[in-house]
N, C-alpha and C. Protein backbone atom coordinates (compact mmCIF):
# COMPACT_ATOMS: atom_id res chain seq x y z
N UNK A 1 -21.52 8.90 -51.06
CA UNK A 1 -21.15 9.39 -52.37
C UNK A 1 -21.19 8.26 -53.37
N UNK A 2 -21.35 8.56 -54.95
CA UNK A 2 -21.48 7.55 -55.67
C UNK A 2 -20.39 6.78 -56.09
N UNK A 3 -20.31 5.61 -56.38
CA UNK A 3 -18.68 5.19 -56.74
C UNK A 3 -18.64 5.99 -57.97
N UNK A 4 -19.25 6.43 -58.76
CA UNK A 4 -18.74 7.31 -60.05
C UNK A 4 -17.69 8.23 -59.23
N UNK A 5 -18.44 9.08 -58.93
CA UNK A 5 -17.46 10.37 -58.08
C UNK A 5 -16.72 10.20 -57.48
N UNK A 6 -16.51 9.00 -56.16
CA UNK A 6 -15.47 8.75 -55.83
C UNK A 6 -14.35 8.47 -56.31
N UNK A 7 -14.32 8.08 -57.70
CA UNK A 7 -13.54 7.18 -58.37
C UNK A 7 -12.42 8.51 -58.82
N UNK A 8 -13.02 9.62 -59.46
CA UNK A 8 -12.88 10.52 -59.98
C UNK A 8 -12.15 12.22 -59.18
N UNK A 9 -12.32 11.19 -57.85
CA UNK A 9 -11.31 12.08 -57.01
C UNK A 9 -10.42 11.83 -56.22
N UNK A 10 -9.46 12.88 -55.91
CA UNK A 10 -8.10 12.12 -55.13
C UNK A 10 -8.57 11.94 -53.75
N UNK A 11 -8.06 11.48 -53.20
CA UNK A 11 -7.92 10.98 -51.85
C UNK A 11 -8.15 12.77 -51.17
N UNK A 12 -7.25 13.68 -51.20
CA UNK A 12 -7.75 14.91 -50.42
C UNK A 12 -8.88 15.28 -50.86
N UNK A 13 -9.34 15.33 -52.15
CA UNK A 13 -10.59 15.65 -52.32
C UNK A 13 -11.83 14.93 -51.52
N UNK A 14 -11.56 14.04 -51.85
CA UNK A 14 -12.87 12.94 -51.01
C UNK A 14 -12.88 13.61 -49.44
N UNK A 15 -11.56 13.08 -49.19
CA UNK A 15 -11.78 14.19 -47.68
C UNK A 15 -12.49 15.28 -47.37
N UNK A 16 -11.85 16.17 -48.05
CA UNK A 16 -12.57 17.65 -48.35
C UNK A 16 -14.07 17.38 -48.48
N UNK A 17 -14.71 16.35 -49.11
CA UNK A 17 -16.28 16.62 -49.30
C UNK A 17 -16.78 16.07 -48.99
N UNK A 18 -16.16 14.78 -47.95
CA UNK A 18 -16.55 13.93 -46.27
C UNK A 18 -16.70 15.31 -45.59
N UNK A 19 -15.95 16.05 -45.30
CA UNK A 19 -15.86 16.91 -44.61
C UNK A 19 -16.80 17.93 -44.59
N UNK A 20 -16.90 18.39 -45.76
CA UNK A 20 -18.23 19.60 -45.88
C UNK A 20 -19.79 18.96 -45.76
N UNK A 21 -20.06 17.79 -46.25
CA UNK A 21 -21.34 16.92 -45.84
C UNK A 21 -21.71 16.63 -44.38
N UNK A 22 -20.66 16.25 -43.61
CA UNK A 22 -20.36 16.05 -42.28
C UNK A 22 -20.83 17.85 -42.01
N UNK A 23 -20.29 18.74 -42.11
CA UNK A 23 -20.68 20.23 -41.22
C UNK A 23 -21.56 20.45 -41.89
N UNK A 24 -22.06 20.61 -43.26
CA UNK A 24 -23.69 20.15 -43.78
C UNK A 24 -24.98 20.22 -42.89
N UNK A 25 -24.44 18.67 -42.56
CA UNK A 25 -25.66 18.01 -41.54
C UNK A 25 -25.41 18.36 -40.22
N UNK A 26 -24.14 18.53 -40.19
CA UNK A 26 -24.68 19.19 -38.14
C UNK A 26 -25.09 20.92 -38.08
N UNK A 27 -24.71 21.52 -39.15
CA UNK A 27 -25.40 22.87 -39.39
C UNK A 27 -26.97 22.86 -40.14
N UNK A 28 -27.36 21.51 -40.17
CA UNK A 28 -28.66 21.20 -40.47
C UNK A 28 -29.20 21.87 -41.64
N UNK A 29 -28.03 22.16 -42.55
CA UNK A 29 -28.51 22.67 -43.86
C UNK A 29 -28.89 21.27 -44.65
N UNK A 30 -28.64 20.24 -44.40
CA UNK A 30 -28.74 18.98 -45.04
C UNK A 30 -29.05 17.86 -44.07
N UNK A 31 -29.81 16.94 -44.64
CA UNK A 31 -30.21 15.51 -44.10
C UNK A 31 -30.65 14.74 -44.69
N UNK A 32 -29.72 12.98 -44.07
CA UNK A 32 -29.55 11.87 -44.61
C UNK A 32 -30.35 11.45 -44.96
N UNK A 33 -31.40 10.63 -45.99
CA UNK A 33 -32.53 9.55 -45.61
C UNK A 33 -32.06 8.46 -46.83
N UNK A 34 -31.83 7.26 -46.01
CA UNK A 34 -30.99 6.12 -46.44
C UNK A 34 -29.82 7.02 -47.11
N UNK A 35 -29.71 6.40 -48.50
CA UNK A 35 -28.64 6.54 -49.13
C UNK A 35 -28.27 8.41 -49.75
N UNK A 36 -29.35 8.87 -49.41
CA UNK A 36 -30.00 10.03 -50.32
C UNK A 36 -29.33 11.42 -49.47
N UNK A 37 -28.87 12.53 -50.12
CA UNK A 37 -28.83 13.46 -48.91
C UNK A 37 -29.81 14.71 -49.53
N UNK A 38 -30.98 15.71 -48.59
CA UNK A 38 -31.91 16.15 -49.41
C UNK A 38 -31.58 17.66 -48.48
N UNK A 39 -32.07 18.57 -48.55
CA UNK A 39 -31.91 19.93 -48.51
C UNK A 39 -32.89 20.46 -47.46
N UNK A 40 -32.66 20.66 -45.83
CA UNK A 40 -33.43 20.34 -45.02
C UNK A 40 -34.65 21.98 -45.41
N UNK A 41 -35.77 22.47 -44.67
CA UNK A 41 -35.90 23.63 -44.88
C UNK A 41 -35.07 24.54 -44.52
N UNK A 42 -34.37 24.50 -43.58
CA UNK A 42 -33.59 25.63 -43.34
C UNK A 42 -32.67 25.38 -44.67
N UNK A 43 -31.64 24.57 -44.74
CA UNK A 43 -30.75 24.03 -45.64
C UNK A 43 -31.40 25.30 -47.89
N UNK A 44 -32.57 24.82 -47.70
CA UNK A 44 -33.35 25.56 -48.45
C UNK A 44 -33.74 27.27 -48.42
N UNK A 45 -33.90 27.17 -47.83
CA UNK A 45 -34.25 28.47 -47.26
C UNK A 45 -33.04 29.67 -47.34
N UNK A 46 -31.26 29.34 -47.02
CA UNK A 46 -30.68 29.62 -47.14
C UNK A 46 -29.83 29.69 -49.03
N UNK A 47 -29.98 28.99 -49.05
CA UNK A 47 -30.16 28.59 -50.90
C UNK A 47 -30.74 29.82 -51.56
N UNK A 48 -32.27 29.66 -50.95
CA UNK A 48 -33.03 30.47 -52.09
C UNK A 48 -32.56 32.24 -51.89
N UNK A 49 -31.92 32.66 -50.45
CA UNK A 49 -31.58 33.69 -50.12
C UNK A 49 -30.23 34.13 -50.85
N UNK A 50 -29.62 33.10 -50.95
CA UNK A 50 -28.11 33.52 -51.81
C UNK A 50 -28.76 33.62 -53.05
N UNK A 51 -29.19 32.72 -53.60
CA UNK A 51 -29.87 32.72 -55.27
C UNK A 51 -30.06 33.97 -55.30
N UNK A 52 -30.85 34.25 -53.83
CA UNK A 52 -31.78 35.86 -54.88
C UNK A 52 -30.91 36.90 -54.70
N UNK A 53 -30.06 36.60 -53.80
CA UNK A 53 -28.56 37.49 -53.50
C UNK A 53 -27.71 38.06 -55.53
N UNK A 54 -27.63 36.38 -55.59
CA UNK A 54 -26.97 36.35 -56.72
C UNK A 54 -27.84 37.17 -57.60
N UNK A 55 -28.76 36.96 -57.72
CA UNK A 55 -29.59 37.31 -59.06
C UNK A 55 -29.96 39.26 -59.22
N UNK A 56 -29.84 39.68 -57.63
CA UNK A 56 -30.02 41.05 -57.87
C UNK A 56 -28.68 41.63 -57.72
N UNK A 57 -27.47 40.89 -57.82
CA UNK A 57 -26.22 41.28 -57.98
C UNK A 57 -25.90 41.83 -59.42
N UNK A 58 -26.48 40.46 -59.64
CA UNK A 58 -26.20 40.05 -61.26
C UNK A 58 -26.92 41.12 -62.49
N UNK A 59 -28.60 41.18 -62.13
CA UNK A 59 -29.17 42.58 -62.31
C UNK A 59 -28.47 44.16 -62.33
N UNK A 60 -27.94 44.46 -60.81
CA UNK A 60 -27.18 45.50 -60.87
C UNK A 60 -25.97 45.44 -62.21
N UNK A 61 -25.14 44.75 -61.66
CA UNK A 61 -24.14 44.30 -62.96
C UNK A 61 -24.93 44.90 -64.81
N UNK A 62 -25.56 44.29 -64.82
CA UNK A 62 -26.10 44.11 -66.21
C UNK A 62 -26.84 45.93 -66.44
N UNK A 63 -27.21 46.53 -65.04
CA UNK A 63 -27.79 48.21 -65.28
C UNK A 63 -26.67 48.86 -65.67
N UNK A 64 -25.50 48.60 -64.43
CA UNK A 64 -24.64 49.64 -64.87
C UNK A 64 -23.79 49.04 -65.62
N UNK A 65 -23.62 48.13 -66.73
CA UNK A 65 -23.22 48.03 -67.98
C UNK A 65 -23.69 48.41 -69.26
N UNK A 66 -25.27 48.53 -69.25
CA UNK A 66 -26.31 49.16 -70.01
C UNK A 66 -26.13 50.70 -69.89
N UNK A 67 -25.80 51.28 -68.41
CA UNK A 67 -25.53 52.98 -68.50
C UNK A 67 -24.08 52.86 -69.22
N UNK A 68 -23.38 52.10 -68.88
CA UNK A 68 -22.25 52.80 -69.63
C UNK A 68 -21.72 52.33 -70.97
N UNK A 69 -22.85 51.98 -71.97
CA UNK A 69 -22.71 51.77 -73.11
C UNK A 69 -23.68 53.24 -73.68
């Protein structure tokens, strides 16, 4: 993590997001290279499935607010 961010969080927080990076990478949604952490394909792949989750949620939302105007 960057010292910016670190700086900027408490001690449980930092934990907390040691923690989710750590199950991250052993659920192989993410991986290290040097300093860098990048978005493995699977890691991706799962991303783009929520996105499009979100986006035809978000669609519905916006129809039936349009019917009931």
């Amino acid at each position: 993590m960057s010292m910016v961010l670190e700086k900027k969080l408490t001690n449980q927080e930092l934990i907390g997001c040691k923690a989710a990076i750590h199950s991250l990478t052993r659920s192989q949604f993410i991986d290290k290279i040097g300093n860098e952490y990048i978005l493995t394909d699977r890691g991706f792949s799962d991303v783009q499935l929520k996105y499009y989750a979100l986006n035809e949620i978000t669609n519905l939302r916006i129809s039936i607010m349009n019917k009931q105007l």
